[in-house]
Protein backbone atom coordinates (compact mmCIF):
# COMPACT_ATOMS: atom_id res chain seq x y z
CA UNK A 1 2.38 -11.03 28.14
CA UNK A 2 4.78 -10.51 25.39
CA UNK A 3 2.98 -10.43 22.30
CA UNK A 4 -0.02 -9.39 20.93
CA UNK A 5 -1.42 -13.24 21.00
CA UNK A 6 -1.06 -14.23 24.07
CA UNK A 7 -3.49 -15.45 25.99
CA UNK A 8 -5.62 -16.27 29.35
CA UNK A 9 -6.91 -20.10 30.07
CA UNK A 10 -10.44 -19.57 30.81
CA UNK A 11 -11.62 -21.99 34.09
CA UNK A 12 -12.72 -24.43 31.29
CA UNK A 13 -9.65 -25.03 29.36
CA UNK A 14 -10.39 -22.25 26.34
CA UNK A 15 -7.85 -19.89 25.44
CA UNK A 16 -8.46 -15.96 25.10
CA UNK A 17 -6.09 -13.39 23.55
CA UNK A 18 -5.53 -10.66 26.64
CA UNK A 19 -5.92 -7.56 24.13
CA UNK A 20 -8.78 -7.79 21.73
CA UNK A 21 -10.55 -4.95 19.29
CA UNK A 22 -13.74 -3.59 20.74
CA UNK A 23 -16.41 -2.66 18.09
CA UNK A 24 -18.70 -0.41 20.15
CA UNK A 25 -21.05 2.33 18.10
CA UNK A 26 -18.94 1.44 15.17
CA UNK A 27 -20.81 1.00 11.88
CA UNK A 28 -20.77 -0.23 8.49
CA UNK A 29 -17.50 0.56 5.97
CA UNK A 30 -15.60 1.90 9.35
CA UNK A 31 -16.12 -1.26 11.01
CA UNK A 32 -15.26 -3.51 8.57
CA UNK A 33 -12.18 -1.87 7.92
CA UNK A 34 -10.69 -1.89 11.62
CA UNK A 35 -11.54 -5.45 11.83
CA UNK A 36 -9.73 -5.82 8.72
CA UNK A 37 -6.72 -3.90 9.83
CA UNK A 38 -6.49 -5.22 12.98
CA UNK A 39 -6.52 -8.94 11.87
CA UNK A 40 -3.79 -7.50 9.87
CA UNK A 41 -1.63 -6.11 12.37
CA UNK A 42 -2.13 -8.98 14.65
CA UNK A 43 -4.98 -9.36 16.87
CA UNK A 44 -6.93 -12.22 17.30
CA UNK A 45 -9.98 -11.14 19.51
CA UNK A 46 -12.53 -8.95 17.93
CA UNK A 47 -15.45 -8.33 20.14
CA UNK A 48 -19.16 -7.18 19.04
CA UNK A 49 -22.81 -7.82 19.87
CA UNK A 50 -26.26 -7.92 18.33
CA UNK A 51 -27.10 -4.60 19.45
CA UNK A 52 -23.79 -2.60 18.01
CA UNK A 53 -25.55 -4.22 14.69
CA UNK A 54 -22.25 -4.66 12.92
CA UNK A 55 -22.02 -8.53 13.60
CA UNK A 56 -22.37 -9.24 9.45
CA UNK A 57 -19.32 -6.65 9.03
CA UNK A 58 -17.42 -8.37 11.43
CA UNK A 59 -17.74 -11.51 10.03
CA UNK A 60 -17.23 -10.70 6.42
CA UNK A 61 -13.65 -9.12 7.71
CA UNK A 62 -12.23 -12.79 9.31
CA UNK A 63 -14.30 -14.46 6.42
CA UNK A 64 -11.97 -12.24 4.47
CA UNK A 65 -8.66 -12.51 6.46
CA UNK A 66 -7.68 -16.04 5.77
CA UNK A 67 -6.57 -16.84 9.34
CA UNK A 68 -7.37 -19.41 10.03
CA UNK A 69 -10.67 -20.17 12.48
CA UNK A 70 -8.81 -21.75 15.01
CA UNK A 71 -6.26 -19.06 15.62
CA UNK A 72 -9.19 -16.45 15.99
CA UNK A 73 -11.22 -15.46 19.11
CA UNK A 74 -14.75 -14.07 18.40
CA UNK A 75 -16.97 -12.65 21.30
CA UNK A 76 -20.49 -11.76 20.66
CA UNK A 77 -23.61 -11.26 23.63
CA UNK A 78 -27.49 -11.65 23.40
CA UNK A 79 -28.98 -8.01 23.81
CA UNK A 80 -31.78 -7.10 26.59
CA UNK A 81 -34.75 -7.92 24.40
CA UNK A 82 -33.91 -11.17 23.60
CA UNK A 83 -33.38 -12.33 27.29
CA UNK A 84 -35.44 -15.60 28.20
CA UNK A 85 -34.99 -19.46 27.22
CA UNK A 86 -36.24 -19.20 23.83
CA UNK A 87 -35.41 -16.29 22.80
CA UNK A 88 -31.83 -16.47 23.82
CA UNK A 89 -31.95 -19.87 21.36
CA UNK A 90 -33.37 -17.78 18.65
CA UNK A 91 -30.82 -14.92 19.22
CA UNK A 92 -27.85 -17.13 19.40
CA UNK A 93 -29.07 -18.81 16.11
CA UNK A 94 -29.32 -14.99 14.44
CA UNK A 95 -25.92 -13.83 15.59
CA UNK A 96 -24.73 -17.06 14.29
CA UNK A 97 -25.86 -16.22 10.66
CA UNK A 98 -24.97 -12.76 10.36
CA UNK A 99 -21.47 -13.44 11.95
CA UNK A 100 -21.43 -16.45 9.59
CA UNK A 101 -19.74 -18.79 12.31
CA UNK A 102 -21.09 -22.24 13.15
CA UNK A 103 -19.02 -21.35 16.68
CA UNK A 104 -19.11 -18.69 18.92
CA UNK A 105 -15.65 -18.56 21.22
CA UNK A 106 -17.44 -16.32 23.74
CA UNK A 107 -21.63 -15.53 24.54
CA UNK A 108 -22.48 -13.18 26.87
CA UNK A 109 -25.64 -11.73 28.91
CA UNK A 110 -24.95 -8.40 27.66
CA UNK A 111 -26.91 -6.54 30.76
CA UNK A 112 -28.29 -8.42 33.71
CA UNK A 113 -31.61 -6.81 34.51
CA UNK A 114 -33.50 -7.61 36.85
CA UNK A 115 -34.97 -11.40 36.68
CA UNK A 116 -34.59 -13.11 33.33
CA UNK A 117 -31.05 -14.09 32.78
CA UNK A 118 -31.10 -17.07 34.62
CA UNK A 119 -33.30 -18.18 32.09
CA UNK A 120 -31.41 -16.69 29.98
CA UNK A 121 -28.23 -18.29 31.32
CA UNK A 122 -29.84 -21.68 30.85
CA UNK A 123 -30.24 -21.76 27.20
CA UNK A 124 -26.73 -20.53 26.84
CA UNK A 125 -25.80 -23.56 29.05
CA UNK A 126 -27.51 -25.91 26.22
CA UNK A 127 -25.53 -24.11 23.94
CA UNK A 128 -22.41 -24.61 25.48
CA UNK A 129 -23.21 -28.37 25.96
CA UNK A 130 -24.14 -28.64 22.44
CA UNK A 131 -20.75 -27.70 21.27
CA UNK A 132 -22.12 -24.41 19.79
CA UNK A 133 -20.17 -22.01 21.96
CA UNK A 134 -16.89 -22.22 23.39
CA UNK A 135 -16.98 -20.52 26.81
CA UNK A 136 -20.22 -18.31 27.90
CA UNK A 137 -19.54 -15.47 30.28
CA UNK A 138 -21.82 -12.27 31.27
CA UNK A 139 -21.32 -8.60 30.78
CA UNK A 140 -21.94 -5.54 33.63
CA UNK A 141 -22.84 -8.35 36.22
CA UNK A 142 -22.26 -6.72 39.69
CA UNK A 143 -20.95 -9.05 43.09
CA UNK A 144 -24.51 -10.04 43.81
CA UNK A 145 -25.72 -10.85 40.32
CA UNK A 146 -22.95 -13.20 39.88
CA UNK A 147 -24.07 -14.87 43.49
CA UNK A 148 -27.31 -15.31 42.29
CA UNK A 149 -26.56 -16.54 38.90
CA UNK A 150 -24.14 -18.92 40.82
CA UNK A 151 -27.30 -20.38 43.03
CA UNK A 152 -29.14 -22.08 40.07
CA UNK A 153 -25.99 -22.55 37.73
CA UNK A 154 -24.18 -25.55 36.30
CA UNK A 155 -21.61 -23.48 34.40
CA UNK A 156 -19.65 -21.20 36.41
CA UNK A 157 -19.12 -18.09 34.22
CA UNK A 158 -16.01 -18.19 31.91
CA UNK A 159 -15.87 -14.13 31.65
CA UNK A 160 -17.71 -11.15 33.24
CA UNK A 161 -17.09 -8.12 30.83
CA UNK A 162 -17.74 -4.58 32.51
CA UNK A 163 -16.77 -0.96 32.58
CA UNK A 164 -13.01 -0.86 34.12
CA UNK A 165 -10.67 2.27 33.99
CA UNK A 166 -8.34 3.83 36.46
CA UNK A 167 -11.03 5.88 37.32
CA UNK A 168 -13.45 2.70 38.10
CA UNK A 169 -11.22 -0.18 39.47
CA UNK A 170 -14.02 -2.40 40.93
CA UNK A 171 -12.02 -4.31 43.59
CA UNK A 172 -14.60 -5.79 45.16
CA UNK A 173 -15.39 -7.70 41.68
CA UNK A 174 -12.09 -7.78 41.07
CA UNK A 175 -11.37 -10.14 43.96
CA UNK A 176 -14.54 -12.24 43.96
CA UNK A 177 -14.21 -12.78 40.26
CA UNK A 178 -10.35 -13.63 41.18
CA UNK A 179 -11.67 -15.95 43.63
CA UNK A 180 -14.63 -17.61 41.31
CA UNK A 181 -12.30 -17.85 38.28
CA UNK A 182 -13.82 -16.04 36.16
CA UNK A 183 -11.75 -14.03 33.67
CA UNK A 184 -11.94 -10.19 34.34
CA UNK A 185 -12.64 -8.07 31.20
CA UNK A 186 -12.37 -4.22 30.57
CA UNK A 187 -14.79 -2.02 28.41
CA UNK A 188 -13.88 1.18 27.74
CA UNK A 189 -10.72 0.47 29.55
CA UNK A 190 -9.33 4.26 28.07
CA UNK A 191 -12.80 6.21 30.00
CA UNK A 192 -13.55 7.21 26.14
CA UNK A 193 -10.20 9.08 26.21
CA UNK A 194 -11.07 11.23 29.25
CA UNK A 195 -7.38 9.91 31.27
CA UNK A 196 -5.35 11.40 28.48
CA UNK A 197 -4.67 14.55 30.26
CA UNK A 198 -3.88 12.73 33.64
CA UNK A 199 -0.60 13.58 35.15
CA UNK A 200 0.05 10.57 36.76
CA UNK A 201 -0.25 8.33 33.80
CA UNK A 202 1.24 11.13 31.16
CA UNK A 203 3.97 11.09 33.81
CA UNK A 204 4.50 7.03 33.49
CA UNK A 205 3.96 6.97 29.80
CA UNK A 206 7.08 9.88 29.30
CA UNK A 207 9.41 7.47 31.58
CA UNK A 208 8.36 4.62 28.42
CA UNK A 209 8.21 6.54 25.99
CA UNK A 210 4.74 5.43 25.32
CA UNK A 211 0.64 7.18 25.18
CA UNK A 212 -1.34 7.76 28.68
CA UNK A 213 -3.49 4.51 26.79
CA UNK A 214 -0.84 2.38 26.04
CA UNK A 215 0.02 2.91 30.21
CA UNK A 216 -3.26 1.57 30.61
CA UNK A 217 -3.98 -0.90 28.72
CA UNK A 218 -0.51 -2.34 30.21
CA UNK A 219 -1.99 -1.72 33.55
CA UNK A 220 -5.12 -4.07 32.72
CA UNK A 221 -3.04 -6.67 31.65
CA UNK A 222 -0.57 -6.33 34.77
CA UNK A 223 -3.74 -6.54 36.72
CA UNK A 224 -4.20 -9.86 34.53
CA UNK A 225 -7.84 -7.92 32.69
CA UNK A 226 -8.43 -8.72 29.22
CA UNK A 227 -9.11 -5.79 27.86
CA UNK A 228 -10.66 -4.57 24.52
CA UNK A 229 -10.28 -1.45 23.62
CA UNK A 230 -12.56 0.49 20.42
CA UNK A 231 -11.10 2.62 18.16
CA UNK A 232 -11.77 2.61 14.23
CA UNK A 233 -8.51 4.86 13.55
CA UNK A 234 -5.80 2.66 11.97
CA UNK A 235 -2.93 4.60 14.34
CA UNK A 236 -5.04 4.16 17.12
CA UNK A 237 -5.70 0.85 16.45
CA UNK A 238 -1.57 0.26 15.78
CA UNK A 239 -1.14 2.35 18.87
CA UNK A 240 -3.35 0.22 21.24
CA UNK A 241 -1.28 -2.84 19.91
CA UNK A 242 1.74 -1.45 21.22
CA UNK A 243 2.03 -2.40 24.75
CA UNK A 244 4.21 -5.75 25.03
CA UNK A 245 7.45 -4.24 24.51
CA UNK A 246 7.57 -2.56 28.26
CA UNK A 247 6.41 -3.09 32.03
CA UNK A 248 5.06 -1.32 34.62
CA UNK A 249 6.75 -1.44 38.20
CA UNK A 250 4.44 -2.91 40.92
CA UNK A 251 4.91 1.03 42.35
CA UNK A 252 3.04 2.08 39.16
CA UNK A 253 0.89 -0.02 39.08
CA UNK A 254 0.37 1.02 42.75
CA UNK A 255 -0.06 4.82 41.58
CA UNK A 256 -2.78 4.09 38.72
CA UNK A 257 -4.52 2.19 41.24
CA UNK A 258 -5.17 5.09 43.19
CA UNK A 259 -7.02 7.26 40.98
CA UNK A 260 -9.88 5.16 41.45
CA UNK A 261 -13.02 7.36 42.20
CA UNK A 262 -15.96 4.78 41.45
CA UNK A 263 -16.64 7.07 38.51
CA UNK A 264 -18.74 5.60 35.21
CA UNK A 265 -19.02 6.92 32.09
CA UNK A 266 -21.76 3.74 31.49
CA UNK A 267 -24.89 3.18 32.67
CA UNK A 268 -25.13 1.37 36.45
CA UNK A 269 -25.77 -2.49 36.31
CA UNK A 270 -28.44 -1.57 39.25
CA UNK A 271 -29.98 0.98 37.59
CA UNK A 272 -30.18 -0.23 34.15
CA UNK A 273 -33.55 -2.68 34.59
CA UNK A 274 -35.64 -4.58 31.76
């Protein structure tokens, strides 16, 4: 993990930049610009979804970029309401259009609920087998969601994106997803900036030189996490990208480990039903 475009090899062969931009919440002009910028500065991943309802943005910054496809990663995940066979189809086909990408590098079941996305799961299996997605994953999928998706499944998942911070480690899915081979991936990997003011990690980023965030987002990808961090701020978004030039020591990495406290700042997989 020297540079900005290296990658993980997903358990079917695909490739997947370890840093990415996330594109939570962020809207119109704003959005289109940090895409823009970002593409710019280097990265290859940008991640969105239906519901952030900036997938047309998105796309009209790579359609503008001139990288080419190939080189870019593009993540995008059917919303709540749209879970179920043929609505999943229908969803795909929509994200698709306003993304303005025959291919989709990475679906996801953005929430797993409580009884549809194995349906749901099966029409992004077609998908897949049709050629018209490169890897499909899930998002906020718990131990026991994953074993039950894994019951009825030909396609073992490729990703499972969820909420993972120094303050929420998630060992436990950590390890089984270690074990499954399925590619760990962090949302709001920076707590929505509430770690700045840690002394542990301001205390690690001084030694480096480097931001509380750039100390963890090293620590996710030390921890071998993809991680996608949001920010619409062009030094932010420079400042995320910043993190190859230094490692953390296995004692560090030790130390950030233990301010876990199971604490969310998102909603509860469990809780969360549709």
């Amino acid at each position: 993990m020297k540079h900005i475009t290296d990658c993980t090899i997903l358990n079917n062969g695909v490739t997947m930049p370890w840093l990415g931009l996330g594109t939570f919440k962020a809207q119109g002009d704003d959005v289109y610009k940090a895409v823009k910028l970002a593409l710019e500065i280097g990265y290859r991943s940008i991640d969105t979804a239906k519901v952030y309802g900036n997938e047309e943005e998105v796309g009209r910054a790579i359609a503008e970029s001139g990288i080419p496809r190939g080189e870019l990663f593009v993540t995008t995940k059917v919303w709540n309401d749209d879970q179920g066979y043929d609505s999943t189809l229908q969803a795909f086909e929509g994200s698709q259009k306003r993304l303005g990408l025959e291919v989709i590098d990475l679906y996801l079941i953005h929430w797993p609920g409580k009884d549809k996305f194995k349906d749901t799961w099966k029409a992004m299996e077609r998908l897949y087998e049709e050629g018209q997605i490169r890897a499909i994953g899930v998002s906020n999928f718990h131990v026991h969601h994953l074993k039950d998706l894994l019951q009825d499944s030909r396609t073992v998942p490729a990703v499972n994106q969820v909420e993972l911070h120094p303050r929420l480690i998630q060992q436990e899915l950590q390890d089984f997803c270690g074990a499954q081979g399925i590619q760990l991936e962090a949302w709001s990997p920076l707590m929505q900036g509430k770690l700045t003011d840690d002394s542990t990690l301001a205390g690690i980023a001084q030694k480096y030189g480097k931001t509380p965030a750039q100390v963890i987002l090293r620590w996710n990808l030390q921890n071998k996490i993809v991680t996608i961090p949001k920010s619409v701020t062009p030094s932010r978004i420079r400042e995320n990208a910043d993190i190859f030039d230094f490692e953390l020591s296995s004692d560090e990495i030790k130390k950030i480990d233990s301010l876990n406290q199971n604490r969310r700042v998102g909603s509860d997989p469990d809780k969360l039903l549709f």
